[in-house]
Protein backbone atom coordinates (compact mmCIF):
# COMPACT_ATOMS: atom_id res chain seq x y z
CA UNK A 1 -59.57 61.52 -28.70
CA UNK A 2 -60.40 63.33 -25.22
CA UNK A 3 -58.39 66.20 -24.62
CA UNK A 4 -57.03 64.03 -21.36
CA UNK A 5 -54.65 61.23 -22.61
CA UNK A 6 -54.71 57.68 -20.43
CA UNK A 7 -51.56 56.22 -20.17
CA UNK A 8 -52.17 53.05 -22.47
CA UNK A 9 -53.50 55.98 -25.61
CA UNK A 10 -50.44 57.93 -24.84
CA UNK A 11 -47.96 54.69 -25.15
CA UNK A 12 -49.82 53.26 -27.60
CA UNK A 13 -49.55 56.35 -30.28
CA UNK A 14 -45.76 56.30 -29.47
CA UNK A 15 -45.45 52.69 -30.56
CA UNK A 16 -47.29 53.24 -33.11
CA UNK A 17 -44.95 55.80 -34.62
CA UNK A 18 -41.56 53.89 -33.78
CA UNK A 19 -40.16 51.49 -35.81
CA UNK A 20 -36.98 49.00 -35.74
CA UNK A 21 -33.69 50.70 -36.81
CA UNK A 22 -32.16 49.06 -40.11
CA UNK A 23 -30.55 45.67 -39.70
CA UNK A 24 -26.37 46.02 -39.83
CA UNK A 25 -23.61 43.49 -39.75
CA UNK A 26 -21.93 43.96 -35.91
CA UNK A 27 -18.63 41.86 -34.86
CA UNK A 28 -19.78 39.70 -31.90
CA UNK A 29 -18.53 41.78 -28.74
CA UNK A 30 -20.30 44.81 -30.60
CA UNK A 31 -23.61 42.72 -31.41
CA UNK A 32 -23.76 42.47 -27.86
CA UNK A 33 -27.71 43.07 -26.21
CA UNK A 34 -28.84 43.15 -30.21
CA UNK A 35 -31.78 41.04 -32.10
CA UNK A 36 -30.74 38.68 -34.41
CA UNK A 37 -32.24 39.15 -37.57
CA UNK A 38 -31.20 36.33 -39.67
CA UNK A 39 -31.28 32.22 -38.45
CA UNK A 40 -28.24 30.82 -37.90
CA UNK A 41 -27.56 27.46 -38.96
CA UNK A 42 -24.70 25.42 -37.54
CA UNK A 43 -21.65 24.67 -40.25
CA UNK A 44 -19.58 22.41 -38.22
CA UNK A 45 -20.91 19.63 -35.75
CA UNK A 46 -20.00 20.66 -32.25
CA UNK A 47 -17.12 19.20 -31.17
CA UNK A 48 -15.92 18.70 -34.21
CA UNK A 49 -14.50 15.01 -33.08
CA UNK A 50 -14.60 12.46 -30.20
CA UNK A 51 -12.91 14.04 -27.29
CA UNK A 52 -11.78 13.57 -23.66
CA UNK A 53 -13.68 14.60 -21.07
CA UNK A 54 -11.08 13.75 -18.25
CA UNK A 55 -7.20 13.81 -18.09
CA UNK A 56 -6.41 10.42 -18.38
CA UNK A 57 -5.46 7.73 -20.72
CA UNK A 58 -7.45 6.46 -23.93
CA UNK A 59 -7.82 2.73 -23.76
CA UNK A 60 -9.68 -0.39 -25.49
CA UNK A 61 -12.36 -1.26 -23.11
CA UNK A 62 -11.01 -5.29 -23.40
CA UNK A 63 -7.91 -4.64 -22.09
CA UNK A 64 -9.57 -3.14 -18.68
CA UNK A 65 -12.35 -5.67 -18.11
CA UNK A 66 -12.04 -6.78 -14.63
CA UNK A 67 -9.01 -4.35 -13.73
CA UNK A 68 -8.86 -3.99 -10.18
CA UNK A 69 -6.29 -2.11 -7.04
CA UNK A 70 -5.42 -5.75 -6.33
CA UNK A 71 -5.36 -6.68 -9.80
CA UNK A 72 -4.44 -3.99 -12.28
CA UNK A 73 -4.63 -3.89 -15.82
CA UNK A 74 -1.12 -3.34 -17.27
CA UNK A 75 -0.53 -0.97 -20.64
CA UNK A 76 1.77 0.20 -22.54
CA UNK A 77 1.77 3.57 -22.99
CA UNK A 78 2.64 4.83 -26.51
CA UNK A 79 2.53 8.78 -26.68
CA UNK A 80 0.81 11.80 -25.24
CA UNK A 81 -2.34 13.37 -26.92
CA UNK A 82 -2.19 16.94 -26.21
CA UNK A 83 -5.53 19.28 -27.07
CA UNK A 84 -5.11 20.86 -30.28
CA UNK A 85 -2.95 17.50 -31.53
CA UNK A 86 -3.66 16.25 -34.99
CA UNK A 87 -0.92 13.86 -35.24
CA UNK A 88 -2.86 10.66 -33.60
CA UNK A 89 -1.08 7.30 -32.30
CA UNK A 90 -2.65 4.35 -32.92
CA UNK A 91 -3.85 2.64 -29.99
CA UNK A 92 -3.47 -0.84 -29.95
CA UNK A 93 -4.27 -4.30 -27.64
CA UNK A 94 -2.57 -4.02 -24.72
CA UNK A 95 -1.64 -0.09 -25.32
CA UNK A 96 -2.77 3.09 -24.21
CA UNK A 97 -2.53 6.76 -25.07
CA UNK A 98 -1.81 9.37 -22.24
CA UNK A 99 -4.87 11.96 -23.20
CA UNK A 100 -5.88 15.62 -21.66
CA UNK A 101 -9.32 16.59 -21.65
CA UNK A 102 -10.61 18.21 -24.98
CA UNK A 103 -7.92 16.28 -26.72
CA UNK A 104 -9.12 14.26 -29.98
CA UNK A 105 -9.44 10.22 -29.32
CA UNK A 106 -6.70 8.71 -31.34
CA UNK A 107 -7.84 5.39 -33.37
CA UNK A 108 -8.32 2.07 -31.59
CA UNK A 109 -9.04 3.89 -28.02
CA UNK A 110 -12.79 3.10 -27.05
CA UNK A 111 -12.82 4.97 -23.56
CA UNK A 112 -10.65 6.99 -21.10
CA UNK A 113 -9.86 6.13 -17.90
CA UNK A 114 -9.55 8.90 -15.18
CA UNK A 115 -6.09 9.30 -14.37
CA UNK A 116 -7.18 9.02 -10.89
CA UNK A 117 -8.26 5.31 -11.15
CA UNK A 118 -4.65 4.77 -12.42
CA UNK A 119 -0.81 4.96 -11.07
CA UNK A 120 -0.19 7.42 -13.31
CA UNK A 121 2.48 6.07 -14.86
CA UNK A 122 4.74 5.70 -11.29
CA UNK A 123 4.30 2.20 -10.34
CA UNK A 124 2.82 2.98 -7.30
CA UNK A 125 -0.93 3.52 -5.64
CA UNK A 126 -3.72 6.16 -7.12
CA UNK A 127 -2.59 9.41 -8.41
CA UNK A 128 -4.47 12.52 -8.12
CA UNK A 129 -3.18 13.96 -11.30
CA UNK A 130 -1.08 13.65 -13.87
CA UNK A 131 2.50 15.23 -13.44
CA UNK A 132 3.28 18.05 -15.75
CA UNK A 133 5.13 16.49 -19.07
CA UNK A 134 7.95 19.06 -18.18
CA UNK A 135 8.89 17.01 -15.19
CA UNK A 136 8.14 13.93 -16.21
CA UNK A 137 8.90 12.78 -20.12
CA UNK A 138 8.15 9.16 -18.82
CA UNK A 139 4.67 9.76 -18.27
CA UNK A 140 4.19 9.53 -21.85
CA UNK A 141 6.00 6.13 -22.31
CA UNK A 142 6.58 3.21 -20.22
CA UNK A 143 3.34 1.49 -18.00
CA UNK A 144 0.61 2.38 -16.45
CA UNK A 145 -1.94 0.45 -13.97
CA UNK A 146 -4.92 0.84 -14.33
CA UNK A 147 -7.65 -0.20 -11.56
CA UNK A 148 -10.51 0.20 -12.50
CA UNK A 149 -12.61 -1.17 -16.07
CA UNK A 150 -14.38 1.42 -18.16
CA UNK A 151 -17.19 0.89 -20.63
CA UNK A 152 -17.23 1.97 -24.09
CA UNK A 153 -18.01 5.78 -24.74
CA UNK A 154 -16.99 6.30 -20.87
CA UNK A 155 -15.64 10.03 -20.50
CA UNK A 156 -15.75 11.16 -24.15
CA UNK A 157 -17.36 13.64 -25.64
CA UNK A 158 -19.10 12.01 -29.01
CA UNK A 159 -18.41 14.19 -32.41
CA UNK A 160 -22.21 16.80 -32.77
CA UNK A 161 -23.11 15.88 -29.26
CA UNK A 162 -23.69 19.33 -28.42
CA UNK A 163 -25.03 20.39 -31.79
CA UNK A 164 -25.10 19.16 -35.32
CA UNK A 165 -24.28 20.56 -38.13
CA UNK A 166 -27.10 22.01 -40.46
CA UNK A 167 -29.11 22.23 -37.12
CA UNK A 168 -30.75 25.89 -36.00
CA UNK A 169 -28.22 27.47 -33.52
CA UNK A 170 -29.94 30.31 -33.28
CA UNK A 171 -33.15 31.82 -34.91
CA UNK A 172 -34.36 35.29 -35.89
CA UNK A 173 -35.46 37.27 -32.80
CA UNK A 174 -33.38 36.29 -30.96
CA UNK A 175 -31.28 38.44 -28.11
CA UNK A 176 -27.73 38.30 -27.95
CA UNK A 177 -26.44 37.61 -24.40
CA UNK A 178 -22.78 36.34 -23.21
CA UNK A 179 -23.94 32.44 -23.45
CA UNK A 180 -25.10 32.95 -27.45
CA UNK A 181 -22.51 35.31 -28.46
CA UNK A 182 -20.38 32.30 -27.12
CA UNK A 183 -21.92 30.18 -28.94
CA UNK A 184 -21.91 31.72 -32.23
CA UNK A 185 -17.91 31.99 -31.89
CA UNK A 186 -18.40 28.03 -31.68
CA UNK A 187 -19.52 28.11 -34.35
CA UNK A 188 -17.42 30.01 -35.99
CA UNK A 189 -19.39 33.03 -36.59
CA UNK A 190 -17.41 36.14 -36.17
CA UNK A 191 -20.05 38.83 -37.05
CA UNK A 192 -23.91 38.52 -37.24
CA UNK A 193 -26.74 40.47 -38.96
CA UNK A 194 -28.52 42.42 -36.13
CA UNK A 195 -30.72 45.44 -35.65
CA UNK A 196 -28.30 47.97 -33.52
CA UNK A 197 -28.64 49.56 -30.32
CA UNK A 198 -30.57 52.81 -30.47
CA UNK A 199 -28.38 56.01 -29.72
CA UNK A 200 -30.78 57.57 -26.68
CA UNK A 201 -29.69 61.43 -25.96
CA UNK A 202 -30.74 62.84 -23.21
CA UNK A 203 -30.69 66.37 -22.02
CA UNK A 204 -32.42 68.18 -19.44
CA UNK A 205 -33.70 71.70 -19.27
CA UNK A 206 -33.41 74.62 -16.57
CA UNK A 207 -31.52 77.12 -15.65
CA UNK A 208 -31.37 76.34 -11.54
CA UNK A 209 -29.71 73.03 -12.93
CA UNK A 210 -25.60 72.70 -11.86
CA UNK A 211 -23.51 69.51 -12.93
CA UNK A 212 -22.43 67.38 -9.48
CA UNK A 213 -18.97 67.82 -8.33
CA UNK A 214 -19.82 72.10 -8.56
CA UNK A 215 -20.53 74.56 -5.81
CA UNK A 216 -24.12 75.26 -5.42
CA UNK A 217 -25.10 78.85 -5.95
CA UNK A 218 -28.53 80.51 -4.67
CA UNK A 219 -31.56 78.95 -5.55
CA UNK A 220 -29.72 75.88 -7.66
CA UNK A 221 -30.13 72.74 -7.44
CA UNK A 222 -27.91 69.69 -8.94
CA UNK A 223 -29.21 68.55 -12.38
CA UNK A 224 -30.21 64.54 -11.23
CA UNK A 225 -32.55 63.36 -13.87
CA UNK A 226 -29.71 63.70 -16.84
CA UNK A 227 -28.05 61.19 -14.96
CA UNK A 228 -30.66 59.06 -13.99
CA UNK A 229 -32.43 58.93 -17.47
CA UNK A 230 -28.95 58.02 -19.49
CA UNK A 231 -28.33 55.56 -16.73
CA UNK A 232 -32.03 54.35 -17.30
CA UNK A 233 -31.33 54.34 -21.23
CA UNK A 234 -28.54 52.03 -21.16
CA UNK A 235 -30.20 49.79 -18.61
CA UNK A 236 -32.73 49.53 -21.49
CA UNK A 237 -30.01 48.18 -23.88
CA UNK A 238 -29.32 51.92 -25.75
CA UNK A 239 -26.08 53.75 -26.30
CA UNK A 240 -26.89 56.91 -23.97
CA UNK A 241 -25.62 59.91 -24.36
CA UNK A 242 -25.90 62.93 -21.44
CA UNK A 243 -26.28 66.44 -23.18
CA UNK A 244 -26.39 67.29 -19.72
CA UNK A 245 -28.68 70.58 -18.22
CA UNK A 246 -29.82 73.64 -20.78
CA UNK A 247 -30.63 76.63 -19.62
CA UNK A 248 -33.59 78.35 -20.02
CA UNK A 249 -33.18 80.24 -23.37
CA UNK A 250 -35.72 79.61 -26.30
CA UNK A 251 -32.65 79.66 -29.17
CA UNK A 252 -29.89 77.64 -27.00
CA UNK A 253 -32.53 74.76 -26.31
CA UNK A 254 -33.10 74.90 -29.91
CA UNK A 255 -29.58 75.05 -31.21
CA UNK A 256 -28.84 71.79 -28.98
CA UNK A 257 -31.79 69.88 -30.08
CA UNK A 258 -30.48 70.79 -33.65
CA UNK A 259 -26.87 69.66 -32.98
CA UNK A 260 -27.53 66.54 -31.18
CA UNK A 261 -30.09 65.06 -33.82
CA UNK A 262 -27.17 64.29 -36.10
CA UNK A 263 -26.63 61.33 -33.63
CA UNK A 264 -30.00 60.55 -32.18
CA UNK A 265 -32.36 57.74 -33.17
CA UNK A 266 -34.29 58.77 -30.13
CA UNK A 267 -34.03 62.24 -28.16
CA UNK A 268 -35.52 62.76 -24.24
CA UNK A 269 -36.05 66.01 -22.97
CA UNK A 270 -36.98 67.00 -18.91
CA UNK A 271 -38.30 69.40 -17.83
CA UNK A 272 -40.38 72.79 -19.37
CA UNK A 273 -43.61 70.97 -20.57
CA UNK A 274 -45.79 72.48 -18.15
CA UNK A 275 -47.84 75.52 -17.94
CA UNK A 276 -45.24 78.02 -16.37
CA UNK A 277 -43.64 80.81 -17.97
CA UNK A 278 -40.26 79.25 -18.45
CA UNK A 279 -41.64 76.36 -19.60
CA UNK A 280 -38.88 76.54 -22.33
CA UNK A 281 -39.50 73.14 -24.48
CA UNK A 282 -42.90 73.56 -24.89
CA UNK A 283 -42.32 76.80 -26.30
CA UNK A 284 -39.52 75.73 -28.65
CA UNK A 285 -40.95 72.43 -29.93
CA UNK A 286 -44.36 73.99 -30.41
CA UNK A 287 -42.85 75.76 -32.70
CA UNK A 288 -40.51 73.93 -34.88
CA UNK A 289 -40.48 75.29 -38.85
CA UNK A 290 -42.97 73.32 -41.33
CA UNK A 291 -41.75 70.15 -42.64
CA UNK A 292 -39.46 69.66 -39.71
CA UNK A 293 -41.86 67.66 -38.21
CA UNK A 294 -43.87 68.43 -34.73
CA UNK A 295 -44.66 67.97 -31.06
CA UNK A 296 -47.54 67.19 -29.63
CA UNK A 297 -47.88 68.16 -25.73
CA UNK A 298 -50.54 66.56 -23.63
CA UNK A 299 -52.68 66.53 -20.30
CA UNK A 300 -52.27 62.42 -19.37
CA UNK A 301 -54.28 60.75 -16.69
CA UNK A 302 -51.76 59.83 -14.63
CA UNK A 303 -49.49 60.82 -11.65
CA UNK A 304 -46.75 61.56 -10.76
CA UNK A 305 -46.28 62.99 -14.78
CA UNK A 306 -49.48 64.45 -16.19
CA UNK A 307 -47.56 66.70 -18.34
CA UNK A 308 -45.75 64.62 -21.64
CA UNK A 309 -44.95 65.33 -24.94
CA UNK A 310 -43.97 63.21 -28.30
CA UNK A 311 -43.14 63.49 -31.75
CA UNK A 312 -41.44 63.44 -34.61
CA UNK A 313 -38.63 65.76 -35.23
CA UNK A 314 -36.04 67.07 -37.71
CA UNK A 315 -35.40 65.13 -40.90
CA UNK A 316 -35.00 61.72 -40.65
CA UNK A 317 -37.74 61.97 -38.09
CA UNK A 318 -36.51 61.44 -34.98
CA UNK A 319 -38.76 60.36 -32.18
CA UNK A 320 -38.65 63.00 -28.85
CA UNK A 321 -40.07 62.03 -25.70
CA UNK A 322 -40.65 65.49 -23.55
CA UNK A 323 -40.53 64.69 -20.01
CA UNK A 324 -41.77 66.71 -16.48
CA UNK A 325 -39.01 67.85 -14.58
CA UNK A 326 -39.61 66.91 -11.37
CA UNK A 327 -37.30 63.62 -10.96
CA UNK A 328 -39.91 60.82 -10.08
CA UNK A 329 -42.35 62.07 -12.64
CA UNK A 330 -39.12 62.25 -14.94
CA UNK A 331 -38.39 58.35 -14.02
CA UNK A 332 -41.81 57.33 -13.98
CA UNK A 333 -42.20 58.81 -17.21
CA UNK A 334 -39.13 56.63 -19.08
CA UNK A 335 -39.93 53.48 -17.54
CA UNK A 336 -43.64 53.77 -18.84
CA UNK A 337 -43.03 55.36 -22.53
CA UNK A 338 -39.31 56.04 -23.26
CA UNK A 339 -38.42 52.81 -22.35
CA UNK A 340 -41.15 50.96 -24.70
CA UNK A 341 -39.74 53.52 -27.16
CA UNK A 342 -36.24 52.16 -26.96
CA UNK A 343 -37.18 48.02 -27.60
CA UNK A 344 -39.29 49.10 -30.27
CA UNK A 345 -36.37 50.43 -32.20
CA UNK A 346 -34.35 47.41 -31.26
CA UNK A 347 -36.96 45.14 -32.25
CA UNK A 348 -36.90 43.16 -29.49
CA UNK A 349 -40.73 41.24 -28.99
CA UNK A 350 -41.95 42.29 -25.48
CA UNK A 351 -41.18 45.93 -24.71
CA UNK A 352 -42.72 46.82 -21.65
CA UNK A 353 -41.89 45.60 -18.30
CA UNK A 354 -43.22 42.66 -16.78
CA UNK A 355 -45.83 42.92 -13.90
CA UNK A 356 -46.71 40.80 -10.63
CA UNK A 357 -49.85 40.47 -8.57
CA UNK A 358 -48.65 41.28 -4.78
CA UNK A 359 -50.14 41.71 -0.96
CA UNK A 360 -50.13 45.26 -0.05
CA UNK A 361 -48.54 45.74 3.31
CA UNK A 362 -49.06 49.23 4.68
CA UNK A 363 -49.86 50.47 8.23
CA UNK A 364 -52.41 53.26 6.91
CA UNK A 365 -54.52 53.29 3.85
CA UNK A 366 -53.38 54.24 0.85
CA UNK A 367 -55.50 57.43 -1.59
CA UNK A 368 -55.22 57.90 -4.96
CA UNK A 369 -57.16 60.77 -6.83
CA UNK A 370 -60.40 59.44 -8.97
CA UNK A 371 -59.81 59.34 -12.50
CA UNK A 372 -56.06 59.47 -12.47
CA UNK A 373 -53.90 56.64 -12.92
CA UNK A 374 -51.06 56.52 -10.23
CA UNK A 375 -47.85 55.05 -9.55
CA UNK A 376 -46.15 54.80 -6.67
CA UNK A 377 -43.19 53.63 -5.40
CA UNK A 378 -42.96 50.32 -3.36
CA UNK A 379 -40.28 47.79 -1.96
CA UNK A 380 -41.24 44.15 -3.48
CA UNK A 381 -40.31 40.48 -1.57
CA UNK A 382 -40.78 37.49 -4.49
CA UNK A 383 -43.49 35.03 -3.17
CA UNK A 384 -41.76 32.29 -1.23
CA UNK A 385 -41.80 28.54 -1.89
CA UNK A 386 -45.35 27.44 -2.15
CA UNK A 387 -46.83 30.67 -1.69
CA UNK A 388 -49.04 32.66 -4.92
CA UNK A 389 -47.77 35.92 -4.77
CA UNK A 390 -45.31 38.16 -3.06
CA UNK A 391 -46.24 41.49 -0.98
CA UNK A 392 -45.19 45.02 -1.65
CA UNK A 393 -44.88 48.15 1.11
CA UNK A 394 -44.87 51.61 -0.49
CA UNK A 395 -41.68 53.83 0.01
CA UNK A 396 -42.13 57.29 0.41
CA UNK A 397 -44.83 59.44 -0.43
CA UNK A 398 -46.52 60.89 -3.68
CA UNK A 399 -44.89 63.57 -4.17
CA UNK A 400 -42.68 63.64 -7.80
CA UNK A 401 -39.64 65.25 -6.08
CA UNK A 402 -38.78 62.56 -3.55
CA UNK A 403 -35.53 61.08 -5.22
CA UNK A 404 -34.26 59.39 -1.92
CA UNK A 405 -37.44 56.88 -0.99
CA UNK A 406 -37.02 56.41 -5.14
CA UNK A 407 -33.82 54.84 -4.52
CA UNK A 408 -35.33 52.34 -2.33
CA UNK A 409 -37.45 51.09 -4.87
CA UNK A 410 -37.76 48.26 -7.18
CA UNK A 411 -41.43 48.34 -8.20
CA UNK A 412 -43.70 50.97 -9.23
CA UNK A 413 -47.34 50.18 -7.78
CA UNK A 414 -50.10 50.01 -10.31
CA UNK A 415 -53.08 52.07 -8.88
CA UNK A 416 -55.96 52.04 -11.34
CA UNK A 417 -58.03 54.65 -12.37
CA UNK A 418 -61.18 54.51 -10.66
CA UNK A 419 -59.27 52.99 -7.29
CA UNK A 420 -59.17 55.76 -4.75
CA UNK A 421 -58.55 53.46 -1.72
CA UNK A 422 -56.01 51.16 -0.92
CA UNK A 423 -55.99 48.83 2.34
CA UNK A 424 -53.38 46.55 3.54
CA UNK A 425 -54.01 42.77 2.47
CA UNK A 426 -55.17 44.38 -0.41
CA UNK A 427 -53.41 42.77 -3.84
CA UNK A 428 -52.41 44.96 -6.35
CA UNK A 429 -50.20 44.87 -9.61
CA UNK A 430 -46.75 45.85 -9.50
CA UNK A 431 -44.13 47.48 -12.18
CA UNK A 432 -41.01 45.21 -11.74
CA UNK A 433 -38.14 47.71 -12.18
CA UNK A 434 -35.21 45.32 -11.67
């Protein structure tokens, strides 16, 4: 291996050290943005039974043939079937059933008919809607007109017409978002068998670092990336946890890596991986005690974020991700390794995000050093109907500390390695970060 990483050998040697946390059992809510590791087959046909689709009343389709305003079909109406009713009238010739929608059909009925093609009950013209039972007991007895005729199977909802049972509701692999968690309670599933979120800590080092909301001293600055990588962690599906700024002491940075492994399945450090004398966790995770695993810091091809480190750390063997400092090389920096990092240990199939061929719109060239892979940030527009590909303008400049023009973007812009030239029209490949 040269003593220069590229960005792909630097990613690829993480991946190749993380694996998928252990499978647990989760309630739903808590399984939440998890990877199903176990199919799930479907007990119980869904619905259960023939049901309304409409408010309405649950006729034989005989006794409406030909039913018209002029010349209404006239029923008797025997009962109310409420949702959740198991008690079910008998609906015979001539007779109808006053139904609500997701109510069971009782026996005999063939079809509903909208209550809105009916009298409702009141002897008069079209109703809108039924009136509440409260205020009107007679709805549920008496006559009603109908005026239109209805085929059979009109407005209900057939018993496994949505699934059936012993079918594959869900399969292994598969993510849990609101519409399948919904599903699974369906089904009746109240817990599943998933791998777990990763717990992500982050922490960032220096001693010019103050929390926001805190009056700025000489020479301090507020600690940003903290915030911006936990944020950046849970946007990747982990449980993030902010450590917050250390300062730049050899034994407190170690005594806080120590203490916060307990809880880790993946630690993130900023800051101190560089070459300068304070350069705190490179010095301490140079030299962690044998057995206790190690880190390996590295000269990448690549800017902003030359400077990265990763290993293996502490007992269990926790993976650590040592970051720059400077807060676009910091970001930069997650969104091309940490983040990979965290779906690997959720298991989840594609890890890295997905790309998109753009125009380049820029009013003057764009240079990138030879040899170095760089990214920078750029403001992306979709293609629009009919068109190939969208266009992308860059947003700020190169330099790692520019937080604000960060802000404004939702790409990073994919400059290859031997590309030292950019022009607009060009097309280029784009890191979608949204």
């Amino acid at each position: 291996m040269s003593e220069t990483w590229s960005v792909e050998e630097h990613l690829d040697d993480i991946l190749r050290s993380v694996r998928p946390l252990e499978p647990i059992e989760l309630q739903l809510l808590d399984a939440q943005g998890c990877v199903l590791v176990e199919d799930i087959p479907v007990p119980t046909s869904l619905p259960p039974f023939d049901n309304s689709s409409m408010d309405g009343y649950a006729v034989r389709t005989a006794d409406v043939e030909g039913a018209s305003e002029e010349f209404p079909a006239v029923l008797s109406v025997i009962g109310d079937v409420a949702a959740g009713r198991g008690d079910l009238p008998v609906v015979g010739p001539g007779q109808a059933a006053r139904i609500m929608t997701g109510a069971a059909m009782p026996p005999g009925a063939e079809a509903v008919v909208p209550v809105e093609w009916t009298d409702g009950g009141l002897g008069g013209g079209p109703v809108d809607s039924m009136r509440a039972r409260s205020a009107s007991p007679e709805g549920a007895a008496g006559e009603v007109r109908v005026h239109r005729p209805v085929s059979a199977g009109r407005h209900v909802r057939p018993r496994g017409s949505d699934v059936r049972a012993g079918s594959l509701a869900l399969g292994a692999g598969t993510v849990l978002g609101p519409p399948q968690v919904g599903l699974l309670a369906a089904i009746g599933r109240g817990s599943v068998r998933v791998r777990p979120r990763p717990r992500v800590v982050v922490l960032s080092t220096g001693s010019e670092l103050v929390p926001p909301d805190e009056q700025l001293g000489s020479g301090q600055i507020y600690d940003s990336n903290s915030f911006a990588l936990t944020a950046a962690a849970r946007d990747a599906g982990a449980i993030a946890y902010r450590v917050g700024a250390v300062a730049d002491d050899a034994d407190t940075l170690r005594a806080t890596i120590e203490d916060q492994l307990i809880r880790a399945d993946l630690m993130v450090t900023s800051g101190g991986v560089s070459v300068g004398a304070y350069d705190v966790v490179k010095e301490v995770l140079s030299k962690i005690d044998e057995g206790s695993g190690s880190v390996e810091f590295r000269r990448l091809a690549m800017q902003p974020g030359k400077p990265q480190g990763f290993g293996l750390i502490g007992p269990d063997r926790t993976p650590l991700l040592a970051l720059p400092g400077n807060p676009v090389s910091a970001y930069v920096s997650f969104e091309l390794f940490v983040r990979p990092a965290v779906r690997a240990l959720m298991g989840r199939a594609s890890v890295r995000r997905e790309t998109a061929r753009a125009r380049l719109e820029t009013e003057e060239p764009l240079n990138s050093p030879d040899g170095k892979r760089q990214f920078l940030r750029g403001s992306y527009l979709p293609p629009a109907r009919g068109e190939a590909r969208g266009s992308v303008r860059p947003v700020g400049g190169a330099g790692s500390h520019l937080v604000a023009a960060l802000a404004q973007a939702n790409v990073l812009i994919d400059v290859p390695e031997k590309t030292v030239r950019l022009t607009a029209g060009e097309e280029v490949t784009v890191v979608l970060l949204d």
